[in-house]
PDB file of N, CA and C in Angstrom:
ATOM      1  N   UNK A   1      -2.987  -0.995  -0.299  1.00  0.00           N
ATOM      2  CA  UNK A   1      -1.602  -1.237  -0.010  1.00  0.00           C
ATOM      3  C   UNK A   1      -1.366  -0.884   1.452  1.00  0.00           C
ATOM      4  N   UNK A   2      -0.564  -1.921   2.123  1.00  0.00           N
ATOM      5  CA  UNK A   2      -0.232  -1.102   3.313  1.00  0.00           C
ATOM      6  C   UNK A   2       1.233  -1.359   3.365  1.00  0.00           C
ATOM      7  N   UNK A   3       1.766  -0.829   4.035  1.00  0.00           N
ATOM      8  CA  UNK A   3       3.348  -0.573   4.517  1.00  0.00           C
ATOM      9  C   UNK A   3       3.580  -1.332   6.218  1.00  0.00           C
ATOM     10  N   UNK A   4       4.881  -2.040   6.284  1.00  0.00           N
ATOM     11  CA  UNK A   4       4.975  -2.714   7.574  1.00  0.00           C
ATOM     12  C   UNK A   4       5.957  -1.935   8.024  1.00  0.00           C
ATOM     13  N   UNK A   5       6.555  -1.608   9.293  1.00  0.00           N
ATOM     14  CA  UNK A   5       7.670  -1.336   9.250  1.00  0.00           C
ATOM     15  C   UNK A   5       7.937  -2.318  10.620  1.00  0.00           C
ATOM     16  N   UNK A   6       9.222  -2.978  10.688  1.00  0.00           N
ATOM     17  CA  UNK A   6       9.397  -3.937  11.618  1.00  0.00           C
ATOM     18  C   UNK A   6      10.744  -4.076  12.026  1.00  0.00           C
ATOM     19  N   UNK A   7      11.070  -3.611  12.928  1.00  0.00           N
ATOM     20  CA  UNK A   7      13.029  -4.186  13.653  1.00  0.00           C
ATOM     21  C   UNK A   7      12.947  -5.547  13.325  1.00  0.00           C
ATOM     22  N   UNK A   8      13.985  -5.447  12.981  1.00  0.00           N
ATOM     23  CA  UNK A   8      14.529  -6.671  12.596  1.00  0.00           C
ATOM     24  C   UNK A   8      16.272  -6.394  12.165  1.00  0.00           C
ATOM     25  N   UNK A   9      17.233  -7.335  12.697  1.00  0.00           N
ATOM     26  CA  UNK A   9      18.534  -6.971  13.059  1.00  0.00           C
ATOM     27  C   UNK A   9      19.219  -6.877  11.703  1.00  0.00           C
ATOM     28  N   UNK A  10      18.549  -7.882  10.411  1.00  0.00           N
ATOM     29  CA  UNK A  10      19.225  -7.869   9.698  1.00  0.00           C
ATOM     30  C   UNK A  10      18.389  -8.151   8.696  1.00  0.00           C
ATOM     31  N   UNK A  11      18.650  -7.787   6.899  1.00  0.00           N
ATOM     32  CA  UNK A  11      17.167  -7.975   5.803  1.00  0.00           C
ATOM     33  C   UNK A  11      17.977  -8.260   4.548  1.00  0.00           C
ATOM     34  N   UNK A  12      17.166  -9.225   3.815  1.00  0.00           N
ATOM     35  CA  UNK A  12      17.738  -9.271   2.300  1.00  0.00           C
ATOM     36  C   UNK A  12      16.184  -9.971   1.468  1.00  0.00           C
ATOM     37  N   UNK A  13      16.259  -9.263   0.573  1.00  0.00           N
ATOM     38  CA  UNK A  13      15.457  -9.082  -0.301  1.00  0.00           C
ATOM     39  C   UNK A  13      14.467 -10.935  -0.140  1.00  0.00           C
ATOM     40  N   UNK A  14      15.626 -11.785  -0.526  1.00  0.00           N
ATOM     41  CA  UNK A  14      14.617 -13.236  -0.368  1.00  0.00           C
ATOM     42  C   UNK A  14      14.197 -13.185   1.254  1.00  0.00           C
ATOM     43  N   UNK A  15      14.191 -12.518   2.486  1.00  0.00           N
ATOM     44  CA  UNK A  15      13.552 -12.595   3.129  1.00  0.00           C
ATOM     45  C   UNK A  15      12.552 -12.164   3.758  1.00  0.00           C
ATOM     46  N   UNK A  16      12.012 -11.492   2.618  1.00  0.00           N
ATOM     47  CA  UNK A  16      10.676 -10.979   3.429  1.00  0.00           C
ATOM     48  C   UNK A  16       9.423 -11.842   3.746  1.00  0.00           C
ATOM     49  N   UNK A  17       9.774 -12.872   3.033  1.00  0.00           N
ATOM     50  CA  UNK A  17       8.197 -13.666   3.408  1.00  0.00           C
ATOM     51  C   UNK A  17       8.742 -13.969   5.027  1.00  0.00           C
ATOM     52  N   UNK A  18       9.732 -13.939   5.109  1.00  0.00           N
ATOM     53  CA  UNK A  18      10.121 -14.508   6.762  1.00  0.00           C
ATOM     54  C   UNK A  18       9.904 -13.098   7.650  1.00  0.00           C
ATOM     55  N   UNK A  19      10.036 -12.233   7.095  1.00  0.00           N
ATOM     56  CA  UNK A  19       9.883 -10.758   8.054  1.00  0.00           C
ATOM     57  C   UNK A  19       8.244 -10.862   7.964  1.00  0.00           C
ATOM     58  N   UNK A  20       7.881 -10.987   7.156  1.00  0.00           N
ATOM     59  CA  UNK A  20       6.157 -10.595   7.326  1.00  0.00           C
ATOM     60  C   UNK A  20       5.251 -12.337   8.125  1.00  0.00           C
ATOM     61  N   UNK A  21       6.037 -13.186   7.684  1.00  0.00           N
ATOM     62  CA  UNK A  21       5.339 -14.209   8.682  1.00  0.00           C
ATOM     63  C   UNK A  21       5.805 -13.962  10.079  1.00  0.00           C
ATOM     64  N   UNK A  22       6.917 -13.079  10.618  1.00  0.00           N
ATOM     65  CA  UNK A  22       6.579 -12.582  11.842  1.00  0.00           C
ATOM     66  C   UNK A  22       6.070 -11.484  12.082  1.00  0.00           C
ATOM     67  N   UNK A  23       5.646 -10.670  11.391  1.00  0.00           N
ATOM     68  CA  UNK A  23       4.550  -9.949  11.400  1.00  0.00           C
ATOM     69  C   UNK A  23       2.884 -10.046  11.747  1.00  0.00           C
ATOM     70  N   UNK A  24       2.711 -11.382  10.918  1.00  0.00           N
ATOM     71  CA  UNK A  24       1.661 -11.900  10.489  1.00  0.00           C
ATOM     72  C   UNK A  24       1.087 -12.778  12.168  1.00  0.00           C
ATOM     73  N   UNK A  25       2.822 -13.296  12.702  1.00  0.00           N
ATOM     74  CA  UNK A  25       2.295 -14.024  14.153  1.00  0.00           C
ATOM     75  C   UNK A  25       2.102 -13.127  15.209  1.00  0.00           C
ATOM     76  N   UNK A  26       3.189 -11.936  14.999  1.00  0.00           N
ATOM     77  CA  UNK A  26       2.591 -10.720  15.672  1.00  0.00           C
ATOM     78  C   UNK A  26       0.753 -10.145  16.247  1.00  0.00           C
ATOM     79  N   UNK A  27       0.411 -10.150  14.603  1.00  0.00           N
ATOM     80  CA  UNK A  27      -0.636  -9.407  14.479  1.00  0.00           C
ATOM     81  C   UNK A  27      -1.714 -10.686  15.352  1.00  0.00           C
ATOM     82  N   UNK A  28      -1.483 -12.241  15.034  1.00  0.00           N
ATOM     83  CA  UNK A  28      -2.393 -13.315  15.638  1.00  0.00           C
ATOM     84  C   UNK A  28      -2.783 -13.128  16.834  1.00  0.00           C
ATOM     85  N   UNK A  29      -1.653 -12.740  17.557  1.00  0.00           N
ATOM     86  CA  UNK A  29      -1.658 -12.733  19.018  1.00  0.00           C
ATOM     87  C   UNK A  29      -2.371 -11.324  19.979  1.00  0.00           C
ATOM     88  N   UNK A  30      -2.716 -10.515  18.938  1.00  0.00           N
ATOM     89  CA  UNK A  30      -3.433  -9.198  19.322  1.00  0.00           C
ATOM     90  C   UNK A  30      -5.387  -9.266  19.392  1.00  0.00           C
ATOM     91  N   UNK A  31      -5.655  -9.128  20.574  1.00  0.00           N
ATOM     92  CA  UNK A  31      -6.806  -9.673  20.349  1.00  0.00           C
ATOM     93  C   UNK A  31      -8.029  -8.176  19.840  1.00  0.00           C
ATOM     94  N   UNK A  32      -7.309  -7.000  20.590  1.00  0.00           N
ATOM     95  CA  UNK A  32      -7.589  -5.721  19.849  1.00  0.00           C
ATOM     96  C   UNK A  32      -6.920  -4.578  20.464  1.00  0.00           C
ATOM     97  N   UNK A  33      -7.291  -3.399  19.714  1.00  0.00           N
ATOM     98  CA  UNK A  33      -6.005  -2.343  19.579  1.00  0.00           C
ATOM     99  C   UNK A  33      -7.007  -1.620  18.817  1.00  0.00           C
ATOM    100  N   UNK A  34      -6.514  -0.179  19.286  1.00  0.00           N
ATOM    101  CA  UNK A  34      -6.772   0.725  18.550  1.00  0.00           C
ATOM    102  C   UNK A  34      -5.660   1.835  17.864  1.00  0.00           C
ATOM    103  N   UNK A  35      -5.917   2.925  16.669  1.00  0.00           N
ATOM    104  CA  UNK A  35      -4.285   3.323  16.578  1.00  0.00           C
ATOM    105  C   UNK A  35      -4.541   4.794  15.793  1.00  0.00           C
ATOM    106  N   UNK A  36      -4.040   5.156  16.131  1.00  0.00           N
ATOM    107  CA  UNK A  36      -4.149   6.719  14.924  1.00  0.00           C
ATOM    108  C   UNK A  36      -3.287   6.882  13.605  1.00  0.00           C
ATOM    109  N   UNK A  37      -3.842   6.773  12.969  1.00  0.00           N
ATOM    110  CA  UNK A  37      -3.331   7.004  11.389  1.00  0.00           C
ATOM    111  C   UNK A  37      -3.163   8.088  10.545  1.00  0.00           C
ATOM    112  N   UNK A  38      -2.650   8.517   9.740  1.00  0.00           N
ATOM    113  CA  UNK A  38      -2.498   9.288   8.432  1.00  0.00           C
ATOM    114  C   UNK A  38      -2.791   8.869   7.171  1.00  0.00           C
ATOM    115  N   UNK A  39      -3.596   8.986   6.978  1.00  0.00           N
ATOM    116  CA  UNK A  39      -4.204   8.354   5.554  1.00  0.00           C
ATOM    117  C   UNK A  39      -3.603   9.539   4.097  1.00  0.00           C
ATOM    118  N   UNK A  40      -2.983   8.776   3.362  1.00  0.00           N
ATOM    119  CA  UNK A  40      -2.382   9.699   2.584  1.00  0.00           C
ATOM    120  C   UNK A  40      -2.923   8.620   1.325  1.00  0.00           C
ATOM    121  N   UNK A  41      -3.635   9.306   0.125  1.00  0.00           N
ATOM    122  CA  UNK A  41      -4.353   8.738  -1.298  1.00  0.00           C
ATOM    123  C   UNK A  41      -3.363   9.026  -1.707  1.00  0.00           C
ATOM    124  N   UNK A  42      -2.472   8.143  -2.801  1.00  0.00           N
ATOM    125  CA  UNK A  42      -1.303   7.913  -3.584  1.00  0.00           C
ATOM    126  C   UNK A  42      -1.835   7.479  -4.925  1.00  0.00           C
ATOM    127  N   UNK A  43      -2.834   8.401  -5.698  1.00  0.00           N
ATOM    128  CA  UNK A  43      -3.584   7.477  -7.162  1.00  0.00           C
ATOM    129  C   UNK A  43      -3.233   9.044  -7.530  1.00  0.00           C
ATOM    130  N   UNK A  44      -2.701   8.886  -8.941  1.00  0.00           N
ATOM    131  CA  UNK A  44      -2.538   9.634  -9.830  1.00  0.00           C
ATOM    132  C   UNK A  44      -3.676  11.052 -10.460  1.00  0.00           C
ATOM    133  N   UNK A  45      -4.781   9.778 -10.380  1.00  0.00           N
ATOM    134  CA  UNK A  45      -5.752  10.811 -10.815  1.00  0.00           C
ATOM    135  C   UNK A  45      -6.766  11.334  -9.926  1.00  0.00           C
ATOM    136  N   UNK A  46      -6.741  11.340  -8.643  1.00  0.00           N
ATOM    137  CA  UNK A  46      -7.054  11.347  -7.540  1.00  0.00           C
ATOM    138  C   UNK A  46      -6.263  12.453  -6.618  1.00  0.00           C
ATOM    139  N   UNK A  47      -6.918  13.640  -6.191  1.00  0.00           N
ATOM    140  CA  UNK A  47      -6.376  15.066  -5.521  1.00  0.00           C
ATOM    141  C   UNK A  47      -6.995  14.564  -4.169  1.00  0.00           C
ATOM    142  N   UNK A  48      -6.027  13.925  -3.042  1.00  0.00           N
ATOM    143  CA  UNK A  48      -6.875  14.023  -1.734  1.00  0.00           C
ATOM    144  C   UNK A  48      -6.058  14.707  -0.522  1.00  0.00           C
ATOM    145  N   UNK A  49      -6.872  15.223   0.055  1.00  0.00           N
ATOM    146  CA  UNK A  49      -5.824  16.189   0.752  1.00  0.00           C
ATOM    147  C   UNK A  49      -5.379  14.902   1.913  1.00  0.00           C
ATOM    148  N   UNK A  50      -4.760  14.548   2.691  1.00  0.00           N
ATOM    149  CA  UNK A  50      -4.242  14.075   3.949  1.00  0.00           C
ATOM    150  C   UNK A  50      -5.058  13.674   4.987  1.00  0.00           C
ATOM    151  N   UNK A  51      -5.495  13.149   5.357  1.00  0.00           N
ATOM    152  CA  UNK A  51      -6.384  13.089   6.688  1.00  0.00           C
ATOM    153  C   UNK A  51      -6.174  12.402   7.766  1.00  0.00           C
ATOM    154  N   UNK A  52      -6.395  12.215   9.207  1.00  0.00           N
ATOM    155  CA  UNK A  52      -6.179  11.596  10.418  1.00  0.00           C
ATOM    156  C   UNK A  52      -7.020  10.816  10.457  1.00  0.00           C
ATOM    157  N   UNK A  53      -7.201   9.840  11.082  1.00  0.00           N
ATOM    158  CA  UNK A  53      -8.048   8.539  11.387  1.00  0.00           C
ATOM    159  C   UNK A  53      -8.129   8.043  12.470  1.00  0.00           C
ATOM    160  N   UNK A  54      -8.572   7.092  12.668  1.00  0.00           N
ATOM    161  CA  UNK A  54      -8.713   6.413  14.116  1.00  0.00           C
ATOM    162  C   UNK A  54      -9.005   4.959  13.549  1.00  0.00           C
ATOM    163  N   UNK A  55      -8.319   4.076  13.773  1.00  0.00           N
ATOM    164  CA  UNK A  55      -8.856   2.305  13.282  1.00  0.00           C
ATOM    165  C   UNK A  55      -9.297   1.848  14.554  1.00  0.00           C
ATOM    166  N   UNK A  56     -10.329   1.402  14.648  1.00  0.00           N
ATOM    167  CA  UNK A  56     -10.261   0.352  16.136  1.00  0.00           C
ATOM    168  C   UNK A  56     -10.181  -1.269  15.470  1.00  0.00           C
ATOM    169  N   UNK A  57      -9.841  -2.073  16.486  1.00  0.00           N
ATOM    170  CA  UNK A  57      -9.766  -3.709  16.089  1.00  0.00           C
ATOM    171  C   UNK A  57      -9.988  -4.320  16.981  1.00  0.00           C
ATOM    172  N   UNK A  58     -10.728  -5.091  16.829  1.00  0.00           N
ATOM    173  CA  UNK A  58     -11.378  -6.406  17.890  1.00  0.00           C
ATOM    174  C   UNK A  58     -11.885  -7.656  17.165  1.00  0.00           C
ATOM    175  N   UNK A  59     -10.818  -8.600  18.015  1.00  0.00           N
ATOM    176  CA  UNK A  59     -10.451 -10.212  16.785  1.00  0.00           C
ATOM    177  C   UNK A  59     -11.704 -10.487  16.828  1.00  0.00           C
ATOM    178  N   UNK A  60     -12.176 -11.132  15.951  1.00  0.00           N
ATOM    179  CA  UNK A  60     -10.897 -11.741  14.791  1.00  0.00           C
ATOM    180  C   UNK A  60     -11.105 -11.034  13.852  1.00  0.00           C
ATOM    181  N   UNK A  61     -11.987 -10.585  13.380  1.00  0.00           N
ATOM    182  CA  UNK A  61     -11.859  -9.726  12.189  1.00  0.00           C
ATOM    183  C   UNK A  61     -12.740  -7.978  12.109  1.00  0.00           C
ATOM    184  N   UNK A  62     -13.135  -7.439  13.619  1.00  0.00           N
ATOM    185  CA  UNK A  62     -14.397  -6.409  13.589  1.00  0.00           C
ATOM    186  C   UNK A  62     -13.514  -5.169  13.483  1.00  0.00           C
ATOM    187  N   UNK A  63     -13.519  -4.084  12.158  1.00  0.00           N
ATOM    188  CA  UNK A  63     -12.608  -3.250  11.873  1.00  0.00           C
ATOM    189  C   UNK A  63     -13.555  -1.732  12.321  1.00  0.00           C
ATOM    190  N   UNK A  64     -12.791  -1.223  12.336  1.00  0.00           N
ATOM    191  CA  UNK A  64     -14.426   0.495  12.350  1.00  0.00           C
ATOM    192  C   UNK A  64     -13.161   1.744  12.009  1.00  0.00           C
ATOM    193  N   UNK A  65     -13.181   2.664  11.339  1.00  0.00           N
ATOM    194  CA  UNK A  65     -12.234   3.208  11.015  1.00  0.00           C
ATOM    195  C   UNK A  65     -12.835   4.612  11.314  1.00  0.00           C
ATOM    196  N   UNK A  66     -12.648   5.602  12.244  1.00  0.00           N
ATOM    197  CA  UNK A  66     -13.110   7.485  12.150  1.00  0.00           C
ATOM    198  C   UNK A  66     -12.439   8.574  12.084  1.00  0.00           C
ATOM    199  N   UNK A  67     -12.946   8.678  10.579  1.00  0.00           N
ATOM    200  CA  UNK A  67     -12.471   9.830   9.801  1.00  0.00           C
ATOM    201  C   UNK A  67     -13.227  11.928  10.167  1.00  0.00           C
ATOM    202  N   UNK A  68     -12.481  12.458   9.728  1.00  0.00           N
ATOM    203  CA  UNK A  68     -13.218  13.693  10.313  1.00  0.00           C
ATOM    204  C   UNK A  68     -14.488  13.710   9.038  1.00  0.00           C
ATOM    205  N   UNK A  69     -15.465  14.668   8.968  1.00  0.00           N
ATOM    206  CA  UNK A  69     -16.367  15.176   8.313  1.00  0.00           C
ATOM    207  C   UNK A  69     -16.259  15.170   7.603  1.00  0.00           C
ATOM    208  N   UNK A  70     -15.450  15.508   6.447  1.00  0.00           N
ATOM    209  CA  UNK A  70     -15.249  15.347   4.902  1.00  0.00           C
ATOM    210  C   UNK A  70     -14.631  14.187   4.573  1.00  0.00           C
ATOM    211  N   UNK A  71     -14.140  13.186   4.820  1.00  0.00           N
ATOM    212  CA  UNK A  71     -13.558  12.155   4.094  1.00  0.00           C
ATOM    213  C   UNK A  71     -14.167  10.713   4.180  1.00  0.00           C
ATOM    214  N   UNK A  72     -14.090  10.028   3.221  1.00  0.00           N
ATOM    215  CA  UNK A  72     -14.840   9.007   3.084  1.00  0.00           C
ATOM    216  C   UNK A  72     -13.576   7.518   2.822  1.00  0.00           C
ATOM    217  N   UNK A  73     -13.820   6.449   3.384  1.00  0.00           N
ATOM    218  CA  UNK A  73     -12.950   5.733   2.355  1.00  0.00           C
ATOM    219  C   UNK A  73     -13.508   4.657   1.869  1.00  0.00           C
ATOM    220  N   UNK A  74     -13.611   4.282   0.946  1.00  0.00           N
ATOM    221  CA  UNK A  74     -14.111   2.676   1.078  1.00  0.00           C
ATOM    222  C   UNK A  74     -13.409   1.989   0.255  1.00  0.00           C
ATOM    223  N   UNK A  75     -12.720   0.823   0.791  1.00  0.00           N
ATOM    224  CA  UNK A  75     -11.865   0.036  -0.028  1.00  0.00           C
ATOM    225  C   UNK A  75     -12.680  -1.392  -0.591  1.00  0.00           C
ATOM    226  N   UNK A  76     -11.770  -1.750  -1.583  1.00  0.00           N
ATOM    227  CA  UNK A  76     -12.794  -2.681  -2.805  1.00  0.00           C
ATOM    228  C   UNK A  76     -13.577  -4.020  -2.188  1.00  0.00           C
ATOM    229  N   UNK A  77     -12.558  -4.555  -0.900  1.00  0.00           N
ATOM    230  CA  UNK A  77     -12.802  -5.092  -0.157  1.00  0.00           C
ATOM    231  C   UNK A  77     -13.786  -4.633   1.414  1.00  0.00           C
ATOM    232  N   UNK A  78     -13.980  -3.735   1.689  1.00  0.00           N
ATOM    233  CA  UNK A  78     -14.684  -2.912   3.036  1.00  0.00           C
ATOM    234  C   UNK A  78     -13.697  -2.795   3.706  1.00  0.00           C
ATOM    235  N   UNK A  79     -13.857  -2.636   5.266  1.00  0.00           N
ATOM    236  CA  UNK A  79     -13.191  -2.429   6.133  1.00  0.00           C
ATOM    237  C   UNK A  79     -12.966  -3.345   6.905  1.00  0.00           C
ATOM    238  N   UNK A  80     -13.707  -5.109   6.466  1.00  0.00           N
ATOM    239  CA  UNK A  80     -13.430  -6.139   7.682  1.00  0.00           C
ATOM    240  C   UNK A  80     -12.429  -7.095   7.013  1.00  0.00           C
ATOM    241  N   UNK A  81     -11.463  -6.252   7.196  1.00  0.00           N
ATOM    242  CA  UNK A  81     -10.084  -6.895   7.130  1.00  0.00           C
ATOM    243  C   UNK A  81      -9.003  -6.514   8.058  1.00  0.00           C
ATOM    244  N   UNK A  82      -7.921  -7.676   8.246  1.00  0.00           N
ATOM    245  CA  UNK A  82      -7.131  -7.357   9.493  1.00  0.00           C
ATOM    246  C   UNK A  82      -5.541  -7.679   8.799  1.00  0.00           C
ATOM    247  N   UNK A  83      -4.846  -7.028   9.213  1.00  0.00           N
ATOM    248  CA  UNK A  83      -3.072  -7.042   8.451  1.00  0.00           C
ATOM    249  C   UNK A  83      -3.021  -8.421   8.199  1.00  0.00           C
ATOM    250  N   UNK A  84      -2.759  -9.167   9.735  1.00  0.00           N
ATOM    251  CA  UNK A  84      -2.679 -10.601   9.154  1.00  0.00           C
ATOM    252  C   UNK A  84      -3.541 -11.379   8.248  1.00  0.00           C
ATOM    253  N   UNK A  85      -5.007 -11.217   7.974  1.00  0.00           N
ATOM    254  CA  UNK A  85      -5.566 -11.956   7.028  1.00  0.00           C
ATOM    255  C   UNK A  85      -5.234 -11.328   5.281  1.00  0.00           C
ATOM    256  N   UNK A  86      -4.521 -10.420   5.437  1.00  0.00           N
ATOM    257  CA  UNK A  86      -4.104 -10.169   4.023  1.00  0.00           C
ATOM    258  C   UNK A  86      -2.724 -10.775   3.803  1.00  0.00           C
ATOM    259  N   UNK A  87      -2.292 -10.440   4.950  1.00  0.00           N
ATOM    260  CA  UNK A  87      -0.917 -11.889   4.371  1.00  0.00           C
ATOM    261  C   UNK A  87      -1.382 -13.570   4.715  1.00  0.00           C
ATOM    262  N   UNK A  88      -2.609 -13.573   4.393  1.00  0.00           N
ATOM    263  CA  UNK A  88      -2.841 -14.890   4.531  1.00  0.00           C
ATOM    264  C   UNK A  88      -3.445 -15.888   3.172  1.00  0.00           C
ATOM    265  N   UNK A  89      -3.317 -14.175   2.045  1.00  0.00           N
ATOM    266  CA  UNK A  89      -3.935 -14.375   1.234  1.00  0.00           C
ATOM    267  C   UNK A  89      -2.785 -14.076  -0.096  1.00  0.00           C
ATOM    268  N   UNK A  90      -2.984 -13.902  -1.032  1.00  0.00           N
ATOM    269  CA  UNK A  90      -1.886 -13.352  -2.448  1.00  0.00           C
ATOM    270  C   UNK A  90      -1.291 -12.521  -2.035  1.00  0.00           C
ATOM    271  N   UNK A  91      -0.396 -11.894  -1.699  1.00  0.00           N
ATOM    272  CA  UNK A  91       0.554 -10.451  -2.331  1.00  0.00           C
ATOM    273  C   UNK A  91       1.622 -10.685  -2.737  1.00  0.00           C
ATOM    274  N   UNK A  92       2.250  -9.638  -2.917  1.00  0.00           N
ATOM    275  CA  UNK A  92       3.753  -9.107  -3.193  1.00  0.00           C
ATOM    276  C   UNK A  92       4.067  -8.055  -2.222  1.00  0.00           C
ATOM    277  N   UNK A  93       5.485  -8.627  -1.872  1.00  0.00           N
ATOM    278  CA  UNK A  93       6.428  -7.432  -1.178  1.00  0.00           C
ATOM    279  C   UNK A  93       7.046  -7.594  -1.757  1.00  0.00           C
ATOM    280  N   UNK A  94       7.715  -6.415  -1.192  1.00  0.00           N
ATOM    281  CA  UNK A  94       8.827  -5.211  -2.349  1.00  0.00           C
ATOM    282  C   UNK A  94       9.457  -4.971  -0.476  1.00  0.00           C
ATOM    283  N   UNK A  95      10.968  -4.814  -0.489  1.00  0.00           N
ATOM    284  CA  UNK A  95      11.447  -4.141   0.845  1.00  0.00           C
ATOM    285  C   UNK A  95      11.557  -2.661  -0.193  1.00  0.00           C
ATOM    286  N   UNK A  96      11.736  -1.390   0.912  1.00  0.00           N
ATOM    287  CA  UNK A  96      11.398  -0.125   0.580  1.00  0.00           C
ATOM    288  C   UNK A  96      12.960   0.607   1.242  1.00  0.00           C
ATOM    289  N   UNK A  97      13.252  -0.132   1.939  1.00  0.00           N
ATOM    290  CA  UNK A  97      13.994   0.828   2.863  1.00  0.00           C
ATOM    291  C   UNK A  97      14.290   0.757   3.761  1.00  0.00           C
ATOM    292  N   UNK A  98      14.440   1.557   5.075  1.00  0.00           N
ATOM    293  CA  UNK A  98      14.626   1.587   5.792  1.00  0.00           C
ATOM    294  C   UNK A  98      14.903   2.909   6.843  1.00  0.00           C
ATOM    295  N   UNK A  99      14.351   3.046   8.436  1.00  0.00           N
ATOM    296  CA  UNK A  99      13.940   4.265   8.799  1.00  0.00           C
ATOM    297  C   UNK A  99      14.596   4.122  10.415  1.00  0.00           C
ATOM    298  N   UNK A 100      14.694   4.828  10.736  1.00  0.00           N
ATOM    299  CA  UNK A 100      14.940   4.951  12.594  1.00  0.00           C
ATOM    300  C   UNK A 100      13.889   5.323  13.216  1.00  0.00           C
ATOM    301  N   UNK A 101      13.231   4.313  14.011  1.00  0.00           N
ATOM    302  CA  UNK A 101      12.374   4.947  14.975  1.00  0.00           C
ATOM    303  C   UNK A 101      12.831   5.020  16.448  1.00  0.00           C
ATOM    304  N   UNK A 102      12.708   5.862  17.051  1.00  0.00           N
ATOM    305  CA  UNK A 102      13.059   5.600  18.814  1.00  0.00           C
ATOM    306  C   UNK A 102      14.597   5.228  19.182  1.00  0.00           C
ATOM    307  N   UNK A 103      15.368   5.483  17.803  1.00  0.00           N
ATOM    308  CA  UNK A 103      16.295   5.569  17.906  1.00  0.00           C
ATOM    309  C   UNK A 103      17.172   3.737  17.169  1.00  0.00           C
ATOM    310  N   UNK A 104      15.999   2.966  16.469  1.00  0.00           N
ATOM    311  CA  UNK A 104      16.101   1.760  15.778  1.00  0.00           C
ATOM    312  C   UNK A 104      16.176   2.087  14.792  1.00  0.00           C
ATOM    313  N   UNK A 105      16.974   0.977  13.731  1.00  0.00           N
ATOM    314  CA  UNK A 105      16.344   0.732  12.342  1.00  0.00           C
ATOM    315  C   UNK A 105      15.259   0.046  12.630  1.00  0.00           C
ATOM    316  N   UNK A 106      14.787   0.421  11.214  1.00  0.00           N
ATOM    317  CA  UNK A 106      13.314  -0.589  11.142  1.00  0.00           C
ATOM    318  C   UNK A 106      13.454  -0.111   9.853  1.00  0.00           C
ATOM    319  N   UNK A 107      12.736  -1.956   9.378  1.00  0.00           N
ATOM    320  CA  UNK A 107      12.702  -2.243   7.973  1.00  0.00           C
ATOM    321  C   UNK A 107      11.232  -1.725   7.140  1.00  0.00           C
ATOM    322  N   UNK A 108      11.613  -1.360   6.204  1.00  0.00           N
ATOM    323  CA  UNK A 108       9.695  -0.935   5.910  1.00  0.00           C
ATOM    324  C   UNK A 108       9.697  -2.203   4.653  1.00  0.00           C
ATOM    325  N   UNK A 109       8.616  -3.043   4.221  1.00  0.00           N
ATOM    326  CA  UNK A 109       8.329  -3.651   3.878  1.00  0.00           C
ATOM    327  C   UNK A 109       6.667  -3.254   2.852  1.00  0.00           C
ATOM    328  N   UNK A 110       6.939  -2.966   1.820  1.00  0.00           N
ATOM    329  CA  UNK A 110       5.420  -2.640   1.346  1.00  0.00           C
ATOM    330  C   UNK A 110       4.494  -3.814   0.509  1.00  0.00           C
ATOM    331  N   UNK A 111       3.327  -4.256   1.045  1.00  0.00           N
ATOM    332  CA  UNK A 111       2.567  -5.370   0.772  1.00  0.00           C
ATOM    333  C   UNK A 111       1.595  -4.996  -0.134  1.00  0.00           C
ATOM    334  N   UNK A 112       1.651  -5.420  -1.854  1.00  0.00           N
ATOM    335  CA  UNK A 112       0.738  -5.143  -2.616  1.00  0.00           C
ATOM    336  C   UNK A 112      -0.571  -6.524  -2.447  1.00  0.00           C
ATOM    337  N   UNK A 113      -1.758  -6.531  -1.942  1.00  0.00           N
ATOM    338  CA  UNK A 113      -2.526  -7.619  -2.180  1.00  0.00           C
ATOM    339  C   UNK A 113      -2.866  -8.040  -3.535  1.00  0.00           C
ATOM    340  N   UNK A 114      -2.625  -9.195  -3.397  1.00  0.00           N
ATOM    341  CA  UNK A 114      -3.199  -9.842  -5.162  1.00  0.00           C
ATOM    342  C   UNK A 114      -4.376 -10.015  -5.196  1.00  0.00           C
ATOM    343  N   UNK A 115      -5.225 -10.472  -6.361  1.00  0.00           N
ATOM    344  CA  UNK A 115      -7.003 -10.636  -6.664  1.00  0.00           C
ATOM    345  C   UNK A 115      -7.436 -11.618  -5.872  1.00  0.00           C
ATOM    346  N   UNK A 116      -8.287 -11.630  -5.763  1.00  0.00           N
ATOM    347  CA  UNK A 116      -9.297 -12.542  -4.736  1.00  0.00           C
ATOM    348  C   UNK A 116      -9.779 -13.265  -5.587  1.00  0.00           C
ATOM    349  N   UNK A 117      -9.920 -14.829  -5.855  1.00  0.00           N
ATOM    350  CA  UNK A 117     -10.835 -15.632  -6.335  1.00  0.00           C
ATOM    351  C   UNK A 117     -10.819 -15.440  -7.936  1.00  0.00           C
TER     352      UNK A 117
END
């Protein structure tokens, strides 16, 4: 699952496929970036403490993610995936809310991916 959060002046529920296809043209136009994260495990049966990260990205799709010494992640898919190619594929959004950054709203938008194939 990941979470978007995006300014945008104004939101209603039928529009998120329009908030995340500018998201999605956003993310096209980035050829790479790197970013620091908080990785927080949200599974029930699963105790993980919090951890910091590091993602690097370099298009079109080369991901590398560094975690400290104890933590591992591996998702069902790996790590060579990029925001926009998951909205290029099944999900569901859900809008969540909404937050101030830097002194903005910004919309948070949470993207469940659907099955592959």
């Amino acid at each position: 699952m990941i979470i978007f959060i995006l300014s945008v002046s104004t939101f209603s529920q039928s529009e998120s496929d329009k908030i995340l296809n500018q998201v999605k043209k956003k993310f096209d136009a980035i050829k790479d970036y790197e970013v620091d994260v908080k990785v927080k495990i949200d599974v029930d049966f699963l105790k993980v403490p919090d951890t910091e990260a590091k993602i690097y990205y370099k298009a079109p799709d080369k991901i590398q993610m560094k975690t400290g010494d104890n933590f591992a992640l591996i998702p069902k898919d790996g790590l060579n995936f990029s925001p926009a190619n998951l909205l290029n594929g099944k999900y569901t959004s859900m809008y969540e809310g909404e937050t101030k950054i830097g002194g903005k709203v910004q919309h948070i938008v949470k993207v469940i991916p659907g099955k592959h194939g």
